[in-house]
N, C-alpha and C. Protein backbone atom coordinates (compact mmCIF):
# COMPACT_ATOMS: atom_id res chain seq x y z
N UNK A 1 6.87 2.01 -26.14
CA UNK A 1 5.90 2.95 -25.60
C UNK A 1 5.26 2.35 -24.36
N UNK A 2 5.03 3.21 -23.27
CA UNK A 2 4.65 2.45 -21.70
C UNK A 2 3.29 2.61 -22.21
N UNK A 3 2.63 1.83 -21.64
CA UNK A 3 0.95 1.29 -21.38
C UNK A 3 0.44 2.67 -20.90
N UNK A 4 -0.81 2.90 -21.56
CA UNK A 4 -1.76 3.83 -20.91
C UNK A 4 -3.18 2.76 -20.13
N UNK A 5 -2.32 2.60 -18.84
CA UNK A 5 -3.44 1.62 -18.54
C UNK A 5 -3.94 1.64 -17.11
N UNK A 6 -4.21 3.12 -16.64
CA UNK A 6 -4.58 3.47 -14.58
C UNK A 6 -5.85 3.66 -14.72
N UNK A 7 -6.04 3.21 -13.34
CA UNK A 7 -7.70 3.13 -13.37
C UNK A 7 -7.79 3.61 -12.01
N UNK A 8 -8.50 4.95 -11.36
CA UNK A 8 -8.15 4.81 -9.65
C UNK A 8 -9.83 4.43 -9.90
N UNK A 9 -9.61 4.09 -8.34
CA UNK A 9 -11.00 3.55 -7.98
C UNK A 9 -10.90 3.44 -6.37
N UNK A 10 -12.40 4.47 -6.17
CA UNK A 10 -12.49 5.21 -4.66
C UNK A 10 -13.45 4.01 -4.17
N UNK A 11 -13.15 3.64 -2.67
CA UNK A 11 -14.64 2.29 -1.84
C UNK A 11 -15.20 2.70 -0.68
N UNK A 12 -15.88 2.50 -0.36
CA UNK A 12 -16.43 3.25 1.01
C UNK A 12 -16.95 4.03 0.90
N UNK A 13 -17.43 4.70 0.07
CA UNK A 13 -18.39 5.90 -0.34
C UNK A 13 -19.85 5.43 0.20
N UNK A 14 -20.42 7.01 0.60
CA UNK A 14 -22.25 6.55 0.91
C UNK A 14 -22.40 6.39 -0.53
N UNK A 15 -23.99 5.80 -0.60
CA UNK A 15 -24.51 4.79 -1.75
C UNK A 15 -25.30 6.17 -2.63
N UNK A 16 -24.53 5.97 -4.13
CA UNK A 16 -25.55 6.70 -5.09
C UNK A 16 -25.75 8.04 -4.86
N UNK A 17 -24.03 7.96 -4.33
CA UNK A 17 -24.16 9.74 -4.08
C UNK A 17 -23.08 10.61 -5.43
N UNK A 18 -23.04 12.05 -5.44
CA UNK A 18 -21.48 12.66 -6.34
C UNK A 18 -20.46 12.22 -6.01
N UNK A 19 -19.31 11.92 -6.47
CA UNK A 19 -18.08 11.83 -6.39
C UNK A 19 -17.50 12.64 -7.23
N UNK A 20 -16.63 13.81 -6.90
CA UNK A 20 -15.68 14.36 -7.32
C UNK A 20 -14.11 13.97 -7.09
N UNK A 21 -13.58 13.78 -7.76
CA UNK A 21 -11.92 13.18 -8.48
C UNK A 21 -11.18 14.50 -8.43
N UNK A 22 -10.27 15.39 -7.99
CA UNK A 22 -9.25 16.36 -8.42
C UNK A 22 -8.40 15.52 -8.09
N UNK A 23 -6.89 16.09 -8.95
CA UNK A 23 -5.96 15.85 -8.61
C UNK A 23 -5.10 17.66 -8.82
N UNK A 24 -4.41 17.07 -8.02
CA UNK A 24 -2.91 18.31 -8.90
C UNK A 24 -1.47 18.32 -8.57
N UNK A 25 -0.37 18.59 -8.98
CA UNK A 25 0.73 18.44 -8.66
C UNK A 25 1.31 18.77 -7.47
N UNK A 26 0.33 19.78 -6.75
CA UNK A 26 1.04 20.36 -5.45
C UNK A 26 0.88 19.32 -4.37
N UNK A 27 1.72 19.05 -3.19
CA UNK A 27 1.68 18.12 -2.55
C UNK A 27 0.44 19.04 -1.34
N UNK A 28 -0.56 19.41 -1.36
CA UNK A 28 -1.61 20.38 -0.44
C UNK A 28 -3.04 20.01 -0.49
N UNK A 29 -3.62 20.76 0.38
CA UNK A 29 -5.11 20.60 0.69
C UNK A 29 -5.79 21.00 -0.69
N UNK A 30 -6.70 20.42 -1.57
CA UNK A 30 -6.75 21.14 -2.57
C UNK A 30 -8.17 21.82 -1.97
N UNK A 31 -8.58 22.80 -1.34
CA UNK A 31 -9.72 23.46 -1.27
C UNK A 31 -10.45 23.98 -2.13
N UNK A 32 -10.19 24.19 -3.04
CA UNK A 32 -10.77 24.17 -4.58
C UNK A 32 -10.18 23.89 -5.54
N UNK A 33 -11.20 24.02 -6.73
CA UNK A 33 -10.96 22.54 -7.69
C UNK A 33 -10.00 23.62 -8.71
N UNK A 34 -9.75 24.59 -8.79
CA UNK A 34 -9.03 25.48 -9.79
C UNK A 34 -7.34 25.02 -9.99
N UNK A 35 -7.08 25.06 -11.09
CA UNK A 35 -5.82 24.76 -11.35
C UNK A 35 -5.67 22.93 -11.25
N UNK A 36 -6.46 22.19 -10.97
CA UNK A 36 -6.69 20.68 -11.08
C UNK A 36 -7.58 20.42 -12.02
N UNK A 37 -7.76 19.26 -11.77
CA UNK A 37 -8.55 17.92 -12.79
C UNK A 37 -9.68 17.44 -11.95
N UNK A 38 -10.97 17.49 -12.53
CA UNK A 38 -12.21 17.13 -11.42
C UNK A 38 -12.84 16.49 -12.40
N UNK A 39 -13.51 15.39 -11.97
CA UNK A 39 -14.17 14.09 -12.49
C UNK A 39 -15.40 13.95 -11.80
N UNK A 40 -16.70 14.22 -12.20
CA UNK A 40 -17.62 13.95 -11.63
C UNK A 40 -18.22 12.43 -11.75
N UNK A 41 -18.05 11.68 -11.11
CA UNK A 41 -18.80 10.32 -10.59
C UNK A 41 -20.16 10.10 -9.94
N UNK A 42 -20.72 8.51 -10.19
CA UNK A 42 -21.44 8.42 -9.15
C UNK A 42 -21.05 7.25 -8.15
N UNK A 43 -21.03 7.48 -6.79
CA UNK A 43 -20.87 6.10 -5.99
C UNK A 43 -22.07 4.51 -6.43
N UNK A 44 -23.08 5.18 -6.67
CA UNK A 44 -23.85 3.88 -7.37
C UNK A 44 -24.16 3.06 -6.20
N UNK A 45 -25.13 1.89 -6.34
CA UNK A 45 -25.44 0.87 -5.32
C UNK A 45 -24.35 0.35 -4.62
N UNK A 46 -23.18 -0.08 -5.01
CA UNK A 46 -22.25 -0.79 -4.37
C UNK A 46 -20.73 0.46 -3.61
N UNK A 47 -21.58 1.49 -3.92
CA UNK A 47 -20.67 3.14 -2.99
C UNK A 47 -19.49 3.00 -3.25
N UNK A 48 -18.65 2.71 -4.35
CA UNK A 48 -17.85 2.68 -4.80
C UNK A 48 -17.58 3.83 -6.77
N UNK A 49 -16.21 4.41 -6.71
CA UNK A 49 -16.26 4.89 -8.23
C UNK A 49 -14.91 4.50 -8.60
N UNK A 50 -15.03 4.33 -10.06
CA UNK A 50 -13.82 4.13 -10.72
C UNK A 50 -13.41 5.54 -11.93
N UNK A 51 -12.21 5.56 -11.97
CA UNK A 51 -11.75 6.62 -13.48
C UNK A 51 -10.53 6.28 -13.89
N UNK A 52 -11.35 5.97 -15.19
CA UNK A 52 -9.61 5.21 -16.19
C UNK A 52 -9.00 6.63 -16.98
N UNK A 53 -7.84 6.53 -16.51
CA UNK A 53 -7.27 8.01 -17.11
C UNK A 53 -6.34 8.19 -18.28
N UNK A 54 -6.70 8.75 -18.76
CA UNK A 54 -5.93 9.49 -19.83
C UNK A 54 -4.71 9.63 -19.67
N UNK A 55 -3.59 9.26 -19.92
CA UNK A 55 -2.12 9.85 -19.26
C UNK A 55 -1.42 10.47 -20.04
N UNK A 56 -1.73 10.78 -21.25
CA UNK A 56 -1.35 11.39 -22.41
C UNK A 56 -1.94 12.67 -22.15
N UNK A 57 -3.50 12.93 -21.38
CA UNK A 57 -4.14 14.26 -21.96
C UNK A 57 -4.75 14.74 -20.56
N UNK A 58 -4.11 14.75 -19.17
CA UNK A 58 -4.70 14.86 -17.86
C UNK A 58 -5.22 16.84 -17.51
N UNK A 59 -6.30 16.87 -17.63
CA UNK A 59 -6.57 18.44 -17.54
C UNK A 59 -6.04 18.79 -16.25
N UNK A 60 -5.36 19.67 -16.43
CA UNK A 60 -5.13 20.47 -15.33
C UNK A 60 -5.51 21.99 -15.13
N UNK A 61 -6.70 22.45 -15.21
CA UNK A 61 -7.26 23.94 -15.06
C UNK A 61 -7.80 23.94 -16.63
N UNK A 62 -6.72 24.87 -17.39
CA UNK A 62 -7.24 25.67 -18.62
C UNK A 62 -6.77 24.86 -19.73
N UNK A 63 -5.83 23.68 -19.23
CA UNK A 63 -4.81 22.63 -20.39
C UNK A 63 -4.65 21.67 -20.08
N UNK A 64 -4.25 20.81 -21.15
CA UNK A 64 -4.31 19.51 -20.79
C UNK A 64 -2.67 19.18 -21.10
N UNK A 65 -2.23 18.41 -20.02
CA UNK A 65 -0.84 17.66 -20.18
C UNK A 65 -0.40 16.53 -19.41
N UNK A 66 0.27 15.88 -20.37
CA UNK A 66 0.45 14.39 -20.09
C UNK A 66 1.40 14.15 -18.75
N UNK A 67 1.75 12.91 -18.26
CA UNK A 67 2.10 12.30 -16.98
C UNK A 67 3.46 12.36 -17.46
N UNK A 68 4.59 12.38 -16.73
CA UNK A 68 5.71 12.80 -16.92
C UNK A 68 6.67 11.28 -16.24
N UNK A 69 7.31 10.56 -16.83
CA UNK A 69 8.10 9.44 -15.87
C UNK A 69 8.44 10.08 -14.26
N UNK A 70 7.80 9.68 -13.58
CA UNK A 70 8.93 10.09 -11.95
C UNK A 70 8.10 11.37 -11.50
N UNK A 71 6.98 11.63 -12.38
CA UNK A 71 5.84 12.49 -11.38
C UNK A 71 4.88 11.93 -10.79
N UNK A 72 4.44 12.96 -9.66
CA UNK A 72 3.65 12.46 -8.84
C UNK A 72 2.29 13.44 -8.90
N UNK A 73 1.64 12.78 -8.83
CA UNK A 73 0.52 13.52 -9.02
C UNK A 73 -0.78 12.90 -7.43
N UNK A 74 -0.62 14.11 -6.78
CA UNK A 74 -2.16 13.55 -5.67
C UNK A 74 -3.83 13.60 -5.93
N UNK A 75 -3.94 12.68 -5.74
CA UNK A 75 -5.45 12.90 -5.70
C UNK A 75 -6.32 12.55 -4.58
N UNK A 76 -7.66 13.45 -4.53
CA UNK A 76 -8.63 13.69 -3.15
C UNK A 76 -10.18 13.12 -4.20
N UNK A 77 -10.57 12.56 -3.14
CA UNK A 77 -12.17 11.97 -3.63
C UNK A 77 -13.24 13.13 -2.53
N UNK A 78 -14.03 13.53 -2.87
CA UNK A 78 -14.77 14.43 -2.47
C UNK A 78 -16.58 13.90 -2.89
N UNK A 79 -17.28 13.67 -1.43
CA UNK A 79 -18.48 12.75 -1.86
C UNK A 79 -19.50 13.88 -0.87
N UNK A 80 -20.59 13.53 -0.65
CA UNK A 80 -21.24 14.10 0.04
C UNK A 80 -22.46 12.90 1.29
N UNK A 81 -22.15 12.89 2.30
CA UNK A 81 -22.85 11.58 2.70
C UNK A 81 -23.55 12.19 3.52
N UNK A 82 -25.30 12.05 3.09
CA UNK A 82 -26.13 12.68 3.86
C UNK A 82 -26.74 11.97 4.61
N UNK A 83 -26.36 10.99 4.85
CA UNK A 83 -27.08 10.24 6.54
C UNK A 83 -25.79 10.64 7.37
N UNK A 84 -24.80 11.24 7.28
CA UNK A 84 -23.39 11.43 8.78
C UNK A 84 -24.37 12.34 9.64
N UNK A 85 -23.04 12.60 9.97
CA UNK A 85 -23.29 13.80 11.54
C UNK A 85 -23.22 15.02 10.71
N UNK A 86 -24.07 15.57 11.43
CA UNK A 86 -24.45 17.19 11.38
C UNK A 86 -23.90 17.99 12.27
């Protein structure tokens, strides 16, 4: 049996802000979170997040299903940094 053992982990984030995690199978812009997997985080003092994943049970919309040998799956970090440009 292979290891259930991934951890992504986003750096550079502004400090102690949301972090949202989607992923989904399509290789595209995900402009909304429907039909993916969203993980709400916090960047924390050191503006960094981590998520250890499930690879057996990865939600995707309305179900959950496991990682497949030889799939690829993308994922986008989505933060909000309110000292940038306006």
């Amino acid at each position: 049996m292979a290891e259930d053992n991934v951890t992504l982990t986003v750096m550079d984030l502004p400090l102690n802000q949301g972090v949202l995690l989607a992923n989904s199978l399509d290789k595209v812009f995900v402009g909304s979170f429907r039909g993916s997997q969203s993980d709400l985080l916090n960047s924390g003092a050191p503006g960094s997040a981590s998520l250890l994943l499930d690879l057996t049970g990865i939600p995707t919309g309305s179900d959950l299903t496991g990682v497949v040998a030889g799939e690829t799956r993308d994922w986008q970090a989505w933060s909000h940094d309110v000292g940038g440009a306006r």
